[in-house]
Protein backbone atom coordinates (compact mmCIF):
# COMPACT_ATOMS: atom_id res chain seq x y z
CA UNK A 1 161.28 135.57 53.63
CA UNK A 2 158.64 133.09 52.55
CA UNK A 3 161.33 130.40 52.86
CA UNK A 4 161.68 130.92 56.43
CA UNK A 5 158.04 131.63 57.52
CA UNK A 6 157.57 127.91 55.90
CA UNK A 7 160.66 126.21 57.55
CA UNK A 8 159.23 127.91 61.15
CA UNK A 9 155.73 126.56 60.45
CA UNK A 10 157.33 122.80 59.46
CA UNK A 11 159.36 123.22 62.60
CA UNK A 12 156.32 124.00 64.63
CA UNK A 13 154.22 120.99 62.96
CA UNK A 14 157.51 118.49 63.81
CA UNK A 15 157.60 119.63 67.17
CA UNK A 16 153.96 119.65 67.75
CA UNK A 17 154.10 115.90 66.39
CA UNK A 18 156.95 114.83 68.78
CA UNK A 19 155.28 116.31 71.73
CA UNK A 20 151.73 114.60 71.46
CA UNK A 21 153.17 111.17 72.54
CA UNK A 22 154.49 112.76 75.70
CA UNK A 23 151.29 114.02 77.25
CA UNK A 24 149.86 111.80 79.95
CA UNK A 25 146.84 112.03 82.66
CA UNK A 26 147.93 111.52 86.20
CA UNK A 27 146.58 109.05 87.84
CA UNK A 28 144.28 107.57 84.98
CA UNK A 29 145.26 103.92 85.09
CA UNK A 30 143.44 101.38 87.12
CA UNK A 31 145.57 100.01 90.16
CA UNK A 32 146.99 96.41 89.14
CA UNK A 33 145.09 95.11 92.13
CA UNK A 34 141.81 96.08 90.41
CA UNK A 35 140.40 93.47 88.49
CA UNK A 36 136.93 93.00 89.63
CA UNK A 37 133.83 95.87 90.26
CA UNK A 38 130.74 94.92 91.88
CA UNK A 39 127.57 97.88 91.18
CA UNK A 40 124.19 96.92 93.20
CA UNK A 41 121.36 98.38 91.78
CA UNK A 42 121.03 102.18 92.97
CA UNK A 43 119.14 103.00 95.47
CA UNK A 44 116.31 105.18 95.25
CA UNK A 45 115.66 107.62 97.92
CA UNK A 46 114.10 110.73 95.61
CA UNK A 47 110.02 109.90 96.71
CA UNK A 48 109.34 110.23 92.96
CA UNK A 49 108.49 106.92 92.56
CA UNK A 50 111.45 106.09 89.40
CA UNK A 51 112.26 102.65 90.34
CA UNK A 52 112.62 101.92 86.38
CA UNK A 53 115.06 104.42 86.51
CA UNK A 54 117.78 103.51 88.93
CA UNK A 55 117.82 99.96 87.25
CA UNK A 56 118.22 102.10 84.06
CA UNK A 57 120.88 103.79 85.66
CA UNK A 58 122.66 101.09 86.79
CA UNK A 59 122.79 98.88 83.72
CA UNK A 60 124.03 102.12 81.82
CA UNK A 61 126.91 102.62 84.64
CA UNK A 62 127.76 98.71 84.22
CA UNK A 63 127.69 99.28 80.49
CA UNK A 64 130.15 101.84 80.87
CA UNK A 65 132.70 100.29 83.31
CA UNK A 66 132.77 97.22 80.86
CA UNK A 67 133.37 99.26 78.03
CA UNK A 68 135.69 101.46 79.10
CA UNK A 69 137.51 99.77 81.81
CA UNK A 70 139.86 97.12 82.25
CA UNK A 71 137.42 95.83 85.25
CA UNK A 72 134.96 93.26 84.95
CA UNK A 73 132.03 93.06 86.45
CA UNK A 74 130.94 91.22 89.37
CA UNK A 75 127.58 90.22 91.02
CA UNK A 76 129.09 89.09 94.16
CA UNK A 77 129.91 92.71 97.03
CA UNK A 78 132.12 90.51 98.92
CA UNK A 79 135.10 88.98 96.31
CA UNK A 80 134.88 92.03 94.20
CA UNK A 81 138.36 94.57 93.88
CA UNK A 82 135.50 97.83 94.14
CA UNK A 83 132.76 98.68 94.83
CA UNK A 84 130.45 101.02 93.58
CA UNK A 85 126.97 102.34 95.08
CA UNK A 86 124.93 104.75 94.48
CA UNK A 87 121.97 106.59 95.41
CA UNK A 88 119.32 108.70 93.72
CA UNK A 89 118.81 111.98 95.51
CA UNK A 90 116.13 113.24 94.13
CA UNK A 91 113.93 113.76 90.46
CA UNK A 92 112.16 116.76 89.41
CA UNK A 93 110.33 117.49 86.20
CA UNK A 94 109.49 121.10 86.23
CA UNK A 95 108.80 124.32 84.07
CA UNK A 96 112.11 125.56 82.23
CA UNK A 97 110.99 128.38 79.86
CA UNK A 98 107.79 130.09 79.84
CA UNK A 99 105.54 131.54 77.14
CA UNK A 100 105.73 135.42 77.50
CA UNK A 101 102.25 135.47 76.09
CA UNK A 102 100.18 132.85 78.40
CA UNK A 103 102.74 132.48 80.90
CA UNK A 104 102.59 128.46 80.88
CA UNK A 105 105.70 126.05 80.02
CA UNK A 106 106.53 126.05 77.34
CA UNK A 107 109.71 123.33 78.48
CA UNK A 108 109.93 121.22 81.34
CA UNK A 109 113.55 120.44 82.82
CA UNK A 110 114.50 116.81 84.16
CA UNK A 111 116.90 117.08 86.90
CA UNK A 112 118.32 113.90 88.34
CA UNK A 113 120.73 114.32 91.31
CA UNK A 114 122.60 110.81 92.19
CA UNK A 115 125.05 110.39 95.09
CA UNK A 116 127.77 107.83 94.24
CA UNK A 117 130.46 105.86 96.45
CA UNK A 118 133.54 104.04 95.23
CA UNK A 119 135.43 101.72 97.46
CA UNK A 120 138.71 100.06 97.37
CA UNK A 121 137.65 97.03 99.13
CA UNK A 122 141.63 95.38 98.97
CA UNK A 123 143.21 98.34 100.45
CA UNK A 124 139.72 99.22 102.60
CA UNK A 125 139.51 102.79 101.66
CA UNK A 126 136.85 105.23 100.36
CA UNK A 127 138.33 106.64 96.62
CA UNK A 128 135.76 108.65 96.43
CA UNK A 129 132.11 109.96 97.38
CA UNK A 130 130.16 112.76 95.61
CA UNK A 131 126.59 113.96 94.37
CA UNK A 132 126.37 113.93 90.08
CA UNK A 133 123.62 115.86 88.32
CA UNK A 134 121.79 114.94 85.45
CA UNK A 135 119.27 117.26 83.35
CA UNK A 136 117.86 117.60 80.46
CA UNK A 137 115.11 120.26 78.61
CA UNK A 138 111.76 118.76 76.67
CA UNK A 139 108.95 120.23 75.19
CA UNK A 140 105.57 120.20 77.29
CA UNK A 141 103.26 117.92 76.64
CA UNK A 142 105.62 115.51 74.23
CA UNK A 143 106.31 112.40 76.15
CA UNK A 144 108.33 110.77 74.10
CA UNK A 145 110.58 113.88 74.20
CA UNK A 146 109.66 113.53 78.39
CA UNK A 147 111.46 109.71 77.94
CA UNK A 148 114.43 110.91 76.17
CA UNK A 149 115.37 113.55 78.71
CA UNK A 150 115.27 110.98 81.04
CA UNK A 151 117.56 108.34 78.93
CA UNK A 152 119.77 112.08 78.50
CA UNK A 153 119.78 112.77 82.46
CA UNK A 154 120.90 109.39 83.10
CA UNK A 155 123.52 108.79 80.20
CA UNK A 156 124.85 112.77 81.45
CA UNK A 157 125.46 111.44 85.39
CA UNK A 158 126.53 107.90 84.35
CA UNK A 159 129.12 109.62 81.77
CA UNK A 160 129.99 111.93 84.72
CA UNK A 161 130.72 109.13 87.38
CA UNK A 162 132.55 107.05 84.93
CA UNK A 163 135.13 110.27 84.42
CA UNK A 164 135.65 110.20 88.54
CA UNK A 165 136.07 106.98 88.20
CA UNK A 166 138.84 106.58 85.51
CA UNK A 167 140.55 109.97 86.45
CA UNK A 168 140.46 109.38 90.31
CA UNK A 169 142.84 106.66 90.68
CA UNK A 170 145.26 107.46 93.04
């Protein structure tokens, strides 16, 4: 009986083993005709006042593309393959948890919300358009834990656009 519970569990571990190479995500190649990606520096239309932070956010996106795509980057809109712009929404840094005994914040929450385009400028056609949202939780009063929820909002939205990028190919 032992026997035979082992031979089923080395069948299942062959099996297992054969199948992983066969798994594959649709449509998450770049199109041969994609070499080049230009990104402008994002836009900021959140009246917060973050300029520093939508050059952050675009040199993080860039970072990204370049190290996880076959695309290189380009600084020139009109000879690149894509396109990508994007748009900061809005910024807000408010209360997240309050104390239950003075009833002031005790944690603030970043929220970053970023509206991104990508184009296919050979074929001339929109691949996609959509709002990302970053955020991240810091104690009161701690800027330096203030900065990195920023860095974390930003890293969480450029993260999220590079997945719509590399999964939406079509």
């Amino acid at each position: 009986m032992r026997y035979a519970a082992m031979r089923i569990v080395l069948l299942l571990v062959v099996f297992a083993s054969l199948l992983q190479g066969c798994y594959s995500f649709s449509g998450g190649s770049v199109p041969s005709h994609m070499k080049t990606i230009a990104v402008p520096v994002f836009q900021d239309r959140s009246r917060a006042g973050i300029a520093q932070f939508r050059t952050e956010l675009t040199r993080r996106m860039t970072e990204k593309i370049e190290a996880q795509t076959p695309l290189r980057m380009t600084p020139s809109r009109a000879t690149a393959d894509a396109l990508l712009e994007g748009t900061i929404l809005s910024f807000s840094d408010e209360p997240n948890q309050l104390s239950s005994t003075t009833e002031r914040a005790i944690t603030n929450r970043i929220t970053i919300t970023v509206s991104a385009v990508l184009q296919d400028r050979v074929n001339k056609r929109v691949l996609f358009e959509r709002s990302f949202i970053g955020f991240a939780d810091y104690q009161v009063g701690n800027f330096s834990a203030q900065q990195d929820a920023l860095s974390q909002s930003i890293e969480m939205i450029a993260a999220d656009i590079l997945d719509t990028i590399v999964s939406d190919w079509k």
